[in-house]
PDB file of N, CA and C in Angstrom:
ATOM      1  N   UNK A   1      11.916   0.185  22.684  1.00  0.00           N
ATOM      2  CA  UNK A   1      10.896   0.449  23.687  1.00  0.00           C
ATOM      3  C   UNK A   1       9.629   1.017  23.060  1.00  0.00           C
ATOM      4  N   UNK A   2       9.739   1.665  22.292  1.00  0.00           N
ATOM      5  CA  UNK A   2       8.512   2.137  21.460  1.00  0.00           C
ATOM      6  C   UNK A   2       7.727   1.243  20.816  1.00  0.00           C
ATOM      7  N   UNK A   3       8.315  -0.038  20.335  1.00  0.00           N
ATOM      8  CA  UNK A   3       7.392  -0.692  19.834  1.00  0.00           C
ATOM      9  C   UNK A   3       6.502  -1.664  20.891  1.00  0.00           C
ATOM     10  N   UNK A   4       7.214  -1.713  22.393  1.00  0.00           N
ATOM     11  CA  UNK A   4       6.656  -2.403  23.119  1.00  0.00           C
ATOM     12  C   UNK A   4       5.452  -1.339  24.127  1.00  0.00           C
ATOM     13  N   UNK A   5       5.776  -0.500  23.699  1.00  0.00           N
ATOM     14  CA  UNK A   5       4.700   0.599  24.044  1.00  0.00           C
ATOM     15  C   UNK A   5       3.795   0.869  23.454  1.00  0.00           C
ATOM     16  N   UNK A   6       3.543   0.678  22.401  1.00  0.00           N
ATOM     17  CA  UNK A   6       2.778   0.127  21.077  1.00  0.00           C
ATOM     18  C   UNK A   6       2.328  -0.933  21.004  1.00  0.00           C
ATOM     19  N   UNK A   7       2.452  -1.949  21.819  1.00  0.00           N
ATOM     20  CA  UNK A   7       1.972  -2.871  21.726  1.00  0.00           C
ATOM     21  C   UNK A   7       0.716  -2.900  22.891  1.00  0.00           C
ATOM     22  N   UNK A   8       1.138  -2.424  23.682  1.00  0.00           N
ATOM     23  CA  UNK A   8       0.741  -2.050  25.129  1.00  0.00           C
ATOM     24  C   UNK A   8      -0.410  -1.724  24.748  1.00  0.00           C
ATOM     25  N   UNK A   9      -0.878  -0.679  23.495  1.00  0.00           N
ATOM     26  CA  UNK A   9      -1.757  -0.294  23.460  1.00  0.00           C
ATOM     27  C   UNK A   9      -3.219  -0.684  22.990  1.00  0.00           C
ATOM     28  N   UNK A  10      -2.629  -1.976  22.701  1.00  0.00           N
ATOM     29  CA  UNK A  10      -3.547  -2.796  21.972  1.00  0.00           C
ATOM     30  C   UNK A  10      -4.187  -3.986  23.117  1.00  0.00           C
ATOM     31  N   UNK A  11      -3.774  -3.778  24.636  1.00  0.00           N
ATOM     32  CA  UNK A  11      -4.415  -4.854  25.677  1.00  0.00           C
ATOM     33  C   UNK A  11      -5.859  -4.921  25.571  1.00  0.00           C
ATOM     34  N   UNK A  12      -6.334  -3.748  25.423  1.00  0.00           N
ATOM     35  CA  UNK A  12      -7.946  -3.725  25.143  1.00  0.00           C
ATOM     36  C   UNK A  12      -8.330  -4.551  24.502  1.00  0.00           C
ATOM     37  N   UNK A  13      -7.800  -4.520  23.288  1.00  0.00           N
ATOM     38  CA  UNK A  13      -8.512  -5.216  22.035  1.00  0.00           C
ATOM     39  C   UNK A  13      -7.973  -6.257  22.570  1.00  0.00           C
ATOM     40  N   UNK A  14      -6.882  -6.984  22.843  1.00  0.00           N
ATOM     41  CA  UNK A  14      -6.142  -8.001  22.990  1.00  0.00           C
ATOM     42  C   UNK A  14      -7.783  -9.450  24.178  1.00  0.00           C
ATOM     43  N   UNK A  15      -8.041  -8.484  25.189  1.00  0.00           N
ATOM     44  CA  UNK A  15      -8.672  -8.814  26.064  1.00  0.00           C
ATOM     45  C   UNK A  15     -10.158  -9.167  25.401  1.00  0.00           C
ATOM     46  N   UNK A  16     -10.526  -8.168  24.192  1.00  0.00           N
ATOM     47  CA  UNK A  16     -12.050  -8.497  23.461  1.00  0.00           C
ATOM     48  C   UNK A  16     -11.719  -9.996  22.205  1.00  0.00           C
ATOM     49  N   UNK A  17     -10.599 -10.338  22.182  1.00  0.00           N
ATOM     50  CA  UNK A  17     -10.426 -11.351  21.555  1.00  0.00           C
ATOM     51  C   UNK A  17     -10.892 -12.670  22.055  1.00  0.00           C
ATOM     52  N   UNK A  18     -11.050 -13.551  20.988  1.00  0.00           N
ATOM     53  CA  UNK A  18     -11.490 -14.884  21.572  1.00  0.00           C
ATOM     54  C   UNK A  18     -10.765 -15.767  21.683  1.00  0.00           C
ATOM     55  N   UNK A  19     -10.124 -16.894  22.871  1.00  0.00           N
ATOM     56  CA  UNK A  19      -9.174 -17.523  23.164  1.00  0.00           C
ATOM     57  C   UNK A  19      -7.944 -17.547  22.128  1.00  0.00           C
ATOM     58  N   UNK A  20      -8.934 -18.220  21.104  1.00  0.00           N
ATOM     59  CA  UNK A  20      -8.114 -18.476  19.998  1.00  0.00           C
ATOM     60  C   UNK A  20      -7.502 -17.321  18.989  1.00  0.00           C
ATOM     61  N   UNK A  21      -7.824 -16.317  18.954  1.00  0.00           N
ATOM     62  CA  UNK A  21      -7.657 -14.970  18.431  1.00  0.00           C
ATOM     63  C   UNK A  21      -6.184 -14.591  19.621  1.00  0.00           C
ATOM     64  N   UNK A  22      -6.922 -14.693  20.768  1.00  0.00           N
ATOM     65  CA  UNK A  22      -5.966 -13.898  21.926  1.00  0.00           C
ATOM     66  C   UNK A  22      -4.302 -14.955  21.670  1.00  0.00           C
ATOM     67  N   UNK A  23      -4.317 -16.106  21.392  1.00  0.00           N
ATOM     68  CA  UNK A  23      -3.235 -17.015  21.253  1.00  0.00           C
ATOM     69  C   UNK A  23      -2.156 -16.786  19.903  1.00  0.00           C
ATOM     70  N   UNK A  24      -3.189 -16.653  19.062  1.00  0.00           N
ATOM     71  CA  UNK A  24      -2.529 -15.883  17.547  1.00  0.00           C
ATOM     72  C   UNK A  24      -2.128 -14.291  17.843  1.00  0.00           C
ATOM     73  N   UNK A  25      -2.294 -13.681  18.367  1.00  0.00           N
ATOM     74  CA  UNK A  25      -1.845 -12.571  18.981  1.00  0.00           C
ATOM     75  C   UNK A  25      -0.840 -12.121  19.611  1.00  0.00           C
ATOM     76  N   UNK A  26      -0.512 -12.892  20.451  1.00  0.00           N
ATOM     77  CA  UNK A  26       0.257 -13.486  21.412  1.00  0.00           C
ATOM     78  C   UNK A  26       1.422 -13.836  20.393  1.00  0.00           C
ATOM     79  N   UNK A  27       1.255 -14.927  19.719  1.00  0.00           N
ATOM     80  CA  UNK A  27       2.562 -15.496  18.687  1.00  0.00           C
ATOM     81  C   UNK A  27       3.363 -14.098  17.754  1.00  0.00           C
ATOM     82  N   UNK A  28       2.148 -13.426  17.337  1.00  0.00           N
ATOM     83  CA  UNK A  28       2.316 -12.420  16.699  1.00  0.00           C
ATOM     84  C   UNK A  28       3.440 -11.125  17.215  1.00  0.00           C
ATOM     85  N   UNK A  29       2.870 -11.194  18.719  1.00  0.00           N
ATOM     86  CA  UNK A  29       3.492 -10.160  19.448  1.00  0.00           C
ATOM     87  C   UNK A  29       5.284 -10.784  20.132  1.00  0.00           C
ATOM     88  N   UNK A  30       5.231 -11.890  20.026  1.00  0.00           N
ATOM     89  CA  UNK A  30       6.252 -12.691  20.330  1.00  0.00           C
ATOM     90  C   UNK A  30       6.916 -12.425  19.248  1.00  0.00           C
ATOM     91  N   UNK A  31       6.937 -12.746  17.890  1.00  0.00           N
ATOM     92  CA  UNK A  31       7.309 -12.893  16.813  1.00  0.00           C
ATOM     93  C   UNK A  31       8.220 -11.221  16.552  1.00  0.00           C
ATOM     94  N   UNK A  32       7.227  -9.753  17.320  1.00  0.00           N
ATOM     95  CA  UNK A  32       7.845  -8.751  16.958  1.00  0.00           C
ATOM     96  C   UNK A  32       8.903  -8.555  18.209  1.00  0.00           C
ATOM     97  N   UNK A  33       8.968  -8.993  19.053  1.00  0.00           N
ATOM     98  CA  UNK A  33      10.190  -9.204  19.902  1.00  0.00           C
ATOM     99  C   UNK A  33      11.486  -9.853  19.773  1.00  0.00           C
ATOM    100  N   UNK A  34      11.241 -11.177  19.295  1.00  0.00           N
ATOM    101  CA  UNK A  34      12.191 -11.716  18.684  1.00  0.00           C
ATOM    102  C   UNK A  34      13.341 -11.277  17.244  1.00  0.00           C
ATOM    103  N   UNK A  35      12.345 -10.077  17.068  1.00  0.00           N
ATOM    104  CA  UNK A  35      13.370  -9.448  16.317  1.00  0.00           C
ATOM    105  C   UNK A  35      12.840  -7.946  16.597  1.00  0.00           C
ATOM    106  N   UNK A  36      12.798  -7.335  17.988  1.00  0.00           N
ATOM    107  CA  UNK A  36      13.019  -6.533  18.608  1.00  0.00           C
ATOM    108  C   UNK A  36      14.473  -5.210  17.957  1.00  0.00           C
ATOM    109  N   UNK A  37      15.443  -6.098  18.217  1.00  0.00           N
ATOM    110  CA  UNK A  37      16.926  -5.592  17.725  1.00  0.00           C
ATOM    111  C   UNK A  37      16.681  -4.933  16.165  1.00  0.00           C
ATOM    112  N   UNK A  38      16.131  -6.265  15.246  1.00  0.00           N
ATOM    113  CA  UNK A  38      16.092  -5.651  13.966  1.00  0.00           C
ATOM    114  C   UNK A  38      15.303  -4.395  13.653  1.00  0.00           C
ATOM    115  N   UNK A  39      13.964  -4.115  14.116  1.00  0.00           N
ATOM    116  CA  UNK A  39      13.107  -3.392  14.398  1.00  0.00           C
ATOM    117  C   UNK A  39      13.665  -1.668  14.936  1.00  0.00           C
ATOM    118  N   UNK A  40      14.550  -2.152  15.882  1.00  0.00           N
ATOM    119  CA  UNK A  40      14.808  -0.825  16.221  1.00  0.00           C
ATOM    120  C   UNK A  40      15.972  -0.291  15.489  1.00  0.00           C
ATOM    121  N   UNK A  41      16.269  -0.777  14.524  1.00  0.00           N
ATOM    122  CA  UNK A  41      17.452  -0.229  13.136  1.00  0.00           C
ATOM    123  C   UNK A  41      16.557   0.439  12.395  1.00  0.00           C
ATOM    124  N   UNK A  42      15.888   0.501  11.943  1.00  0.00           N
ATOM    125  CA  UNK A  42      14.626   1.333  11.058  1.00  0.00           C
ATOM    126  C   UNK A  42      14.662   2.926  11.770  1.00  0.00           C
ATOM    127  N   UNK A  43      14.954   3.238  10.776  1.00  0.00           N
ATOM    128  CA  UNK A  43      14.851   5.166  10.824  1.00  0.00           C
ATOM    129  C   UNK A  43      13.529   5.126  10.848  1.00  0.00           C
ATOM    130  N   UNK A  44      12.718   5.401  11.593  1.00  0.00           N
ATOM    131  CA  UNK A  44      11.400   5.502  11.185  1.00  0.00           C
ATOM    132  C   UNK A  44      10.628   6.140  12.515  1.00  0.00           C
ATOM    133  N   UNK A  45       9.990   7.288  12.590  1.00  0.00           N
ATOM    134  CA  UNK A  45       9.071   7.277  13.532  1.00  0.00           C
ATOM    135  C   UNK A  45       7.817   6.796  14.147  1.00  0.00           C
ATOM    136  N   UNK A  46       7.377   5.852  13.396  1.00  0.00           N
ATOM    137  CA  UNK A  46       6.371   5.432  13.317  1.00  0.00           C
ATOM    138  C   UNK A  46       6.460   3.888  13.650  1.00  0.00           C
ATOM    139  N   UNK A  47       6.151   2.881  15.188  1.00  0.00           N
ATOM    140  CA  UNK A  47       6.193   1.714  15.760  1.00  0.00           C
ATOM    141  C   UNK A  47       6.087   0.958  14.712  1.00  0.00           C
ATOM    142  N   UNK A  48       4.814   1.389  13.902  1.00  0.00           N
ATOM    143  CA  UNK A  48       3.797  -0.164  13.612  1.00  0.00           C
ATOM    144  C   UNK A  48       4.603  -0.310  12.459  1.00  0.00           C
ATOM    145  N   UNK A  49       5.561   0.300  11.381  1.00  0.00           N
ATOM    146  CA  UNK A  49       6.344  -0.210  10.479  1.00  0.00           C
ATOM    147  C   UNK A  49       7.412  -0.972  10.897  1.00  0.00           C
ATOM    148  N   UNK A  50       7.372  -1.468  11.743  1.00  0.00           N
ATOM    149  CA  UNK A  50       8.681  -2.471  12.232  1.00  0.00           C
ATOM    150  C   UNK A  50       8.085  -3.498  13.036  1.00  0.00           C
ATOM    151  N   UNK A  51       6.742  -2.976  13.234  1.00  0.00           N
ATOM    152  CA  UNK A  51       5.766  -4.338  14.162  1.00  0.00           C
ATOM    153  C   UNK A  51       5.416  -5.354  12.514  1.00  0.00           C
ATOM    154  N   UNK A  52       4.656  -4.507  11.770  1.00  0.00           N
ATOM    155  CA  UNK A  52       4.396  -5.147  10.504  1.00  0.00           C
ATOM    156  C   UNK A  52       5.366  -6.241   9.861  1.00  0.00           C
ATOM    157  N   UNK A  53       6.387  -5.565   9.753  1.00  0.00           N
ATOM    158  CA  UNK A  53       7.760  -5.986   8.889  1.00  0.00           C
ATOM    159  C   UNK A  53       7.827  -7.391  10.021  1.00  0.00           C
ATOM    160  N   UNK A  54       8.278  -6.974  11.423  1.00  0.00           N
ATOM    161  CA  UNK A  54       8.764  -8.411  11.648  1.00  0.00           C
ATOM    162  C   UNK A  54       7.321  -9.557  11.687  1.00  0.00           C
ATOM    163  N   UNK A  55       5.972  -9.170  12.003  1.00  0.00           N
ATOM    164  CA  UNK A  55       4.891 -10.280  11.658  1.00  0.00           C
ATOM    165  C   UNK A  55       5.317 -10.670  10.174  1.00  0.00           C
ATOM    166  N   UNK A  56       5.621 -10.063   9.333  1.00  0.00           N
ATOM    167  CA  UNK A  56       5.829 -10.344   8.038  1.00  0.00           C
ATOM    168  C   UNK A  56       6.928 -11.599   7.975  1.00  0.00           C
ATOM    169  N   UNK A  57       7.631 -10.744   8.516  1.00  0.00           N
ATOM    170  CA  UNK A  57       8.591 -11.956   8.200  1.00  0.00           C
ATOM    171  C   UNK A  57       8.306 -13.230   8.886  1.00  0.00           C
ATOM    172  N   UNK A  58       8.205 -13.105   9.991  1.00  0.00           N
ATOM    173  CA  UNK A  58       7.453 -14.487  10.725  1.00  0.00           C
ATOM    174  C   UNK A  58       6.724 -15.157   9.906  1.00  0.00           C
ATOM    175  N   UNK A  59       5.565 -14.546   9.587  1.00  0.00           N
ATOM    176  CA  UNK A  59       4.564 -15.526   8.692  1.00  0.00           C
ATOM    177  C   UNK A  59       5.374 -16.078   7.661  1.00  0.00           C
ATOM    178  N   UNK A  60       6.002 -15.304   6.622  1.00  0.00           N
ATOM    179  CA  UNK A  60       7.206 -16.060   5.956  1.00  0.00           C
ATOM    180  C   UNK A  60       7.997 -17.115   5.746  1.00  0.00           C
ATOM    181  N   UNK A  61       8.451 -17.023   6.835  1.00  0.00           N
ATOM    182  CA  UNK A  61       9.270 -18.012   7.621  1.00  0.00           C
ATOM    183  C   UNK A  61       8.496 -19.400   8.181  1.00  0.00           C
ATOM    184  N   UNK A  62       7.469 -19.165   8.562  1.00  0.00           N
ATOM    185  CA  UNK A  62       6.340 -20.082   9.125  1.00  0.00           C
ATOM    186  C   UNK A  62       5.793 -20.782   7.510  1.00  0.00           C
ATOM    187  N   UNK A  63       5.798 -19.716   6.639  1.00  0.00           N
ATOM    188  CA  UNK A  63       5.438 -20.752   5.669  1.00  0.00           C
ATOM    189  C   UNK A  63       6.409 -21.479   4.488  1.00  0.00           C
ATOM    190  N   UNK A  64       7.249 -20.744   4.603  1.00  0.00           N
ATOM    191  CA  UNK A  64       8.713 -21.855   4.158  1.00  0.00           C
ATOM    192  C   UNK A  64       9.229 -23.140   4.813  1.00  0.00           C
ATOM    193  N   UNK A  65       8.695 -23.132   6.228  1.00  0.00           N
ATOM    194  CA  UNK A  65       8.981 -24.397   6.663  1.00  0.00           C
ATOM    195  C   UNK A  65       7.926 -25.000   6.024  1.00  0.00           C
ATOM    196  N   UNK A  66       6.653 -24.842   6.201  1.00  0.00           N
ATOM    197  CA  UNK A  66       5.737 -26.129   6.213  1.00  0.00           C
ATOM    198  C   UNK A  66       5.617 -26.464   4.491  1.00  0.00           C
ATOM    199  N   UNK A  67       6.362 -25.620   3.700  1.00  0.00           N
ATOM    200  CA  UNK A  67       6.800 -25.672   2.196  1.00  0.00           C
ATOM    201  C   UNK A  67       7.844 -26.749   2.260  1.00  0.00           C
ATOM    202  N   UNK A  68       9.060 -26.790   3.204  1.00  0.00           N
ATOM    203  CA  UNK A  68      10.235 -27.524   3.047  1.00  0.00           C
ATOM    204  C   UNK A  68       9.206 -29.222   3.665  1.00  0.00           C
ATOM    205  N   UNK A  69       8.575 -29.147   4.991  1.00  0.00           N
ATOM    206  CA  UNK A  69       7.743 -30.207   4.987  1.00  0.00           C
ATOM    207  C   UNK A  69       6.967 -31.199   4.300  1.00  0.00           C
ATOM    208  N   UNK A  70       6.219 -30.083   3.433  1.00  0.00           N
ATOM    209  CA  UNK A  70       5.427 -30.827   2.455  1.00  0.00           C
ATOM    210  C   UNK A  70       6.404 -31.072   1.546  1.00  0.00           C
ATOM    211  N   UNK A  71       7.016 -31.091   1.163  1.00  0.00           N
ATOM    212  CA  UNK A  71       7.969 -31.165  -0.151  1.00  0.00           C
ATOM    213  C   UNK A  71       8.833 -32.772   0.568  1.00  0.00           C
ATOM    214  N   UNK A  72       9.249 -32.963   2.148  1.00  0.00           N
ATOM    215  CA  UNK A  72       9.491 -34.014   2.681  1.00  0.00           C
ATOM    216  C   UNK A  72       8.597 -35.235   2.322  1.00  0.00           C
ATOM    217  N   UNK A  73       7.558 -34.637   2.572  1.00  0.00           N
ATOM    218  CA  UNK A  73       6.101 -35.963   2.367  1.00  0.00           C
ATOM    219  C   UNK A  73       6.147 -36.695   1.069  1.00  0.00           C
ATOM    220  N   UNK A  74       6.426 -35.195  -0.363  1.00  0.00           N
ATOM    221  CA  UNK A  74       6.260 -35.982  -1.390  1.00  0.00           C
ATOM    222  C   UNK A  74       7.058 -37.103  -1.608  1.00  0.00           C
TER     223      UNK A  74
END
């Protein structure tokens, strides 16, 4: 719950974004839900080290596929 309260806090900015900003955002914030569970295993008081970690890994992951893709093409 803390990290989704933390997230909360960012609607402002979320709202000064531009469509396309607000959509990458969105994925982003999806991305730290989906591993919600993992996130809240972290001893940590502090939200944004477990918001970070799972964007991290997302992007990761997002770019190992399009690695396994291109590697299809060749």
């Amino acid at each position: 719950m803390r990290i989704e309260e933390r997230m909360v806090q960012w609607n402002a900015f979320r709202r000064a974004l531009r469509t396309e900003d607000r959509l990458a955002l969105d994925e982003a914030a999806n991305a730290v839900r989906q591993r919600a569970s993992a996130g809240g295993m972290m001893p940590t008081p502090d939200p944004l080290e477990p918001i970070l970690l799972s964007v991290l890994v997302d992007a990761f992951v997002r770019i190992r596929r399009l690695e396994a893709r291109l590697e299809e093409m060749e």
